[in-house]
N, C-alpha and C. Protein backbone atom coordinates (compact mmCIF):
# COMPACT_ATOMS: atom_id res chain seq x y z
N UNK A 1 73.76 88.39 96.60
CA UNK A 1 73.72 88.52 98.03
C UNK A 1 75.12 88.32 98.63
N UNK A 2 75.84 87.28 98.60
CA UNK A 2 77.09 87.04 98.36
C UNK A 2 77.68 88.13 98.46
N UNK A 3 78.10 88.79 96.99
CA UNK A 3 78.33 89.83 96.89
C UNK A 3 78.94 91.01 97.73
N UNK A 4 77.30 91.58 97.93
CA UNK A 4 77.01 92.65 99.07
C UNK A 4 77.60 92.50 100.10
N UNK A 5 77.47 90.75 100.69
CA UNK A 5 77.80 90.56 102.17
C UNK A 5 79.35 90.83 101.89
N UNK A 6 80.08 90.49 100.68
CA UNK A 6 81.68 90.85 101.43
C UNK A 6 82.00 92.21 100.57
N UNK A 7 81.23 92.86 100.18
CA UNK A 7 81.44 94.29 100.60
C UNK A 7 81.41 94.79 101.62
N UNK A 8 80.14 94.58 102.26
CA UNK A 8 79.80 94.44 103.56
C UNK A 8 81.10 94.47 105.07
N UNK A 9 81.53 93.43 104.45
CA UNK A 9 82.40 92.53 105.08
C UNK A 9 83.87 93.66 105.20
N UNK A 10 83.96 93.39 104.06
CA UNK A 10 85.51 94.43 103.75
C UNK A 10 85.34 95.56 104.12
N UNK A 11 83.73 96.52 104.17
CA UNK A 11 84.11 98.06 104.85
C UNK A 11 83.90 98.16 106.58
N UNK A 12 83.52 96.72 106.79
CA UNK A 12 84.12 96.44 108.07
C UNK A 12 85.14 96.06 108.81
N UNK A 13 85.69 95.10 107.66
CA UNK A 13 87.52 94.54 107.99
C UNK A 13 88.38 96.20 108.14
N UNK A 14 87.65 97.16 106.74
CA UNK A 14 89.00 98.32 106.91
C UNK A 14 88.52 98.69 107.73
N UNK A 15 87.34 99.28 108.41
CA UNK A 15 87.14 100.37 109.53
C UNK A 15 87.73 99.46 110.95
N UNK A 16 87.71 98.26 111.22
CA UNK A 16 88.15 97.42 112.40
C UNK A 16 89.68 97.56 112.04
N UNK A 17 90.12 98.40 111.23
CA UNK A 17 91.50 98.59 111.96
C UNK A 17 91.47 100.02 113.00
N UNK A 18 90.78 100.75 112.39
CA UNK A 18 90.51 101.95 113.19
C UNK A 18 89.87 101.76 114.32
N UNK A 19 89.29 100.60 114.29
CA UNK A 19 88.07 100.64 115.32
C UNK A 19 88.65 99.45 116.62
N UNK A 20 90.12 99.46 116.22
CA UNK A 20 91.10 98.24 117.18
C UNK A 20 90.92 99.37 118.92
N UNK A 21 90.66 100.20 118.64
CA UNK A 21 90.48 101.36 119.85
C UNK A 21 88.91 100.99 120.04
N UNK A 22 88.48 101.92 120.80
CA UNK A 22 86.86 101.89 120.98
C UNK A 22 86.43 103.55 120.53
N UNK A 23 85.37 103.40 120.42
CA UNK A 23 85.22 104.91 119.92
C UNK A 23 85.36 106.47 121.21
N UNK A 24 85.06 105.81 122.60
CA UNK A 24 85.56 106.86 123.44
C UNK A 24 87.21 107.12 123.56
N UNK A 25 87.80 106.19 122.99
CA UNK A 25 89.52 106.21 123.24
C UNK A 25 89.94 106.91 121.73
N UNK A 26 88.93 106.54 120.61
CA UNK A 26 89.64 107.40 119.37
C UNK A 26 89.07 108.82 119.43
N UNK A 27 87.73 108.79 120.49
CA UNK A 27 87.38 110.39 120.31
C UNK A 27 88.54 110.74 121.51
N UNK A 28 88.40 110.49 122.15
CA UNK A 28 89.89 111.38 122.84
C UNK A 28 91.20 111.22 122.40
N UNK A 29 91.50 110.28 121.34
CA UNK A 29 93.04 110.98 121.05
C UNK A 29 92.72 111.64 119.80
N UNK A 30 91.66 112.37 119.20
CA UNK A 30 91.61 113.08 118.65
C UNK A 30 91.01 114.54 119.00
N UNK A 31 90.62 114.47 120.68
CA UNK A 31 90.53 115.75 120.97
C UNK A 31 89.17 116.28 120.68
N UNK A 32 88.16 115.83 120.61
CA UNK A 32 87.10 116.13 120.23
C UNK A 32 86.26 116.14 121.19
N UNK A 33 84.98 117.18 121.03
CA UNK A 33 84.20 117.98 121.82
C UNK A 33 82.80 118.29 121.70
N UNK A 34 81.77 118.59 122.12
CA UNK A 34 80.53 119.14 122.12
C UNK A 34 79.79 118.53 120.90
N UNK A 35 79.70 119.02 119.72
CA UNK A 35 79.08 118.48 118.72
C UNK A 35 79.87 117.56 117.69
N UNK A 36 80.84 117.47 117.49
CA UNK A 36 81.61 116.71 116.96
C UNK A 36 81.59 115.79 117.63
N UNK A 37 82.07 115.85 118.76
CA UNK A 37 82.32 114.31 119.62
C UNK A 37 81.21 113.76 119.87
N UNK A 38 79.57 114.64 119.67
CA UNK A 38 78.25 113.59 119.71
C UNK A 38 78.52 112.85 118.26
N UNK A 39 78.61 113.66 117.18
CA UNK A 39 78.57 112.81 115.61
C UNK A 39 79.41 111.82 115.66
N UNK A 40 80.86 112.00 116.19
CA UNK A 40 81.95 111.33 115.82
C UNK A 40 81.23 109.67 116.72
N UNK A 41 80.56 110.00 117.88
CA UNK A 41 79.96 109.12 118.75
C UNK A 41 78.97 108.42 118.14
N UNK A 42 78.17 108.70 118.09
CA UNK A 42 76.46 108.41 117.18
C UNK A 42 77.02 107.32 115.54
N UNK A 43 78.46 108.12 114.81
CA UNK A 43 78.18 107.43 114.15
C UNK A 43 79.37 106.41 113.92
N UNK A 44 79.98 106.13 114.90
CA UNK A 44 81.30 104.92 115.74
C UNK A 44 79.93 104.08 116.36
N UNK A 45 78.96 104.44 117.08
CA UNK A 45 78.51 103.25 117.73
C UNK A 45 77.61 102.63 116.37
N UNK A 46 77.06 103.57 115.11
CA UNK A 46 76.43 102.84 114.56
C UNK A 46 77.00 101.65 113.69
N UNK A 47 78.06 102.59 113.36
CA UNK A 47 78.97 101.17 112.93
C UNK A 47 79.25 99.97 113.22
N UNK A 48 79.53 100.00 114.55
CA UNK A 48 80.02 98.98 115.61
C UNK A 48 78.86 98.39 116.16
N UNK A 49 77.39 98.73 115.71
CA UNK A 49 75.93 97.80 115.58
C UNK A 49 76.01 97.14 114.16
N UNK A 50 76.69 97.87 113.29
CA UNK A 50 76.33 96.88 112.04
C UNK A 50 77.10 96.04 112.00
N UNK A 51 78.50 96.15 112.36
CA UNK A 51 79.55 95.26 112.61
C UNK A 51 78.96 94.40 113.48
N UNK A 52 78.19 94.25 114.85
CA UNK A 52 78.32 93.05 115.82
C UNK A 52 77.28 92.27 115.27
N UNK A 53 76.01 92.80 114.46
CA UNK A 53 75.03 92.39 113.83
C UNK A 53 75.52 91.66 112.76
N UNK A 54 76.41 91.63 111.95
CA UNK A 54 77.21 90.99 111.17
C UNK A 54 77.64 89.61 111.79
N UNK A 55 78.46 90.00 112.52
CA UNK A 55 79.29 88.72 113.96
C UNK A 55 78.33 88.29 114.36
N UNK A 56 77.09 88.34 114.47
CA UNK A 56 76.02 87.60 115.37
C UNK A 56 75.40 86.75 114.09
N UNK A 57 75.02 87.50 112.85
CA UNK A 57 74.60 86.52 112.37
C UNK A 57 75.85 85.12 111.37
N UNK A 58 77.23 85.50 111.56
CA UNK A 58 78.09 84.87 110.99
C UNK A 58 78.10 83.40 112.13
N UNK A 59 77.49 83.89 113.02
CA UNK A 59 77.52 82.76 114.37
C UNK A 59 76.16 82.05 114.79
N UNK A 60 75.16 82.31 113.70
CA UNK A 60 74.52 81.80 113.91
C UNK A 60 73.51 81.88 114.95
N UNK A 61 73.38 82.94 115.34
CA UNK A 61 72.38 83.56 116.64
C UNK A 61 71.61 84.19 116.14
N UNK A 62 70.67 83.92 116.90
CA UNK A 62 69.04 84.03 116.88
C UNK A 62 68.45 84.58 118.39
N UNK A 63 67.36 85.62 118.85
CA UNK A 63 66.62 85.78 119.69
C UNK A 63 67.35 86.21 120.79
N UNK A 64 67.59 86.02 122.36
CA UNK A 64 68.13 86.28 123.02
C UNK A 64 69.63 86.40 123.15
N UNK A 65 70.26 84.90 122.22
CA UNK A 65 71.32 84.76 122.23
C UNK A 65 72.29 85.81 121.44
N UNK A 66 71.42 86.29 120.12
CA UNK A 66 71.48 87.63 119.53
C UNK A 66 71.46 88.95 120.14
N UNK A 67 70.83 88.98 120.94
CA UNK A 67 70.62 90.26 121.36
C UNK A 67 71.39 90.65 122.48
N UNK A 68 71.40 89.29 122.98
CA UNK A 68 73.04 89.70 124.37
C UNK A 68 74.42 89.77 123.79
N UNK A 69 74.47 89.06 123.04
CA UNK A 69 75.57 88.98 121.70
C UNK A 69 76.20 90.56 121.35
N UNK A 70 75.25 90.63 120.83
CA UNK A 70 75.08 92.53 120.18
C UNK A 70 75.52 93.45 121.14
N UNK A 71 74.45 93.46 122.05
CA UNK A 71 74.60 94.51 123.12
C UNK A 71 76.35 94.34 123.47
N UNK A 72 76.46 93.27 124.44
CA UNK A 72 77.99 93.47 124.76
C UNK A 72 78.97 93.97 123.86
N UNK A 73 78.62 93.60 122.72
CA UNK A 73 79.72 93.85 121.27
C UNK A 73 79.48 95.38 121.16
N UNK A 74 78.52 96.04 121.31
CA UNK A 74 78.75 97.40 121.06
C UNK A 74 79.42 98.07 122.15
N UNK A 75 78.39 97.60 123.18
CA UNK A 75 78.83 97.93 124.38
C UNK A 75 80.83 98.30 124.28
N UNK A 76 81.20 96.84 124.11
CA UNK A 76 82.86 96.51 124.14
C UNK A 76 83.76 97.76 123.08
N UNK A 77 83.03 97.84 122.11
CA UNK A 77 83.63 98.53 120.79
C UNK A 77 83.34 100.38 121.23
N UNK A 78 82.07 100.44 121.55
CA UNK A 78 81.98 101.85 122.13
C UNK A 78 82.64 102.48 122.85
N UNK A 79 83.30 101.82 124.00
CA UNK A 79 83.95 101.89 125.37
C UNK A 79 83.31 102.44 126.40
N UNK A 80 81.86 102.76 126.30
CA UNK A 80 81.02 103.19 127.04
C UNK A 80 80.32 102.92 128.39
């Protein structure tokens, strides 16, 4: 379990260098549009749910405190 979690961990440390932007600021400096910029979107915010879901449970949150947790964190990372 261990393990997994800092695999886990590490393909989130590398993508959070990319992801030091939010995903509406890296889809526009890459110029992207119509169907690309839904995928490139859809799958930046899913990331940035598994990432805050990560951070929420590294902190020990549970129930509401989780779930407002999350939301803002994607919210923040999306730029939406």
């Amino acid at each position: 379990m261990k393990f997994v979690l800092a695999v886990l961990m590490s393909v989130c440390l590398s993508g959070a260098a990319l992801a030091d932007a939010t995903c509406s600021a890296t889809a526009k400096d890459k110029k992207l549009a119509g169907a690309a910029l839904k995928s490139f979107m859809t799958k930046c915010e899913k990331d940035a749910q598994a990432k805050c879901d990560l951070d929420a449970k590294a902190k020990n949150l549970h129930g509401a405190a989780q779930t407002s947790f999350t939301k803002k964190c994607v919210k923040d990372a999306s730029g939406v």
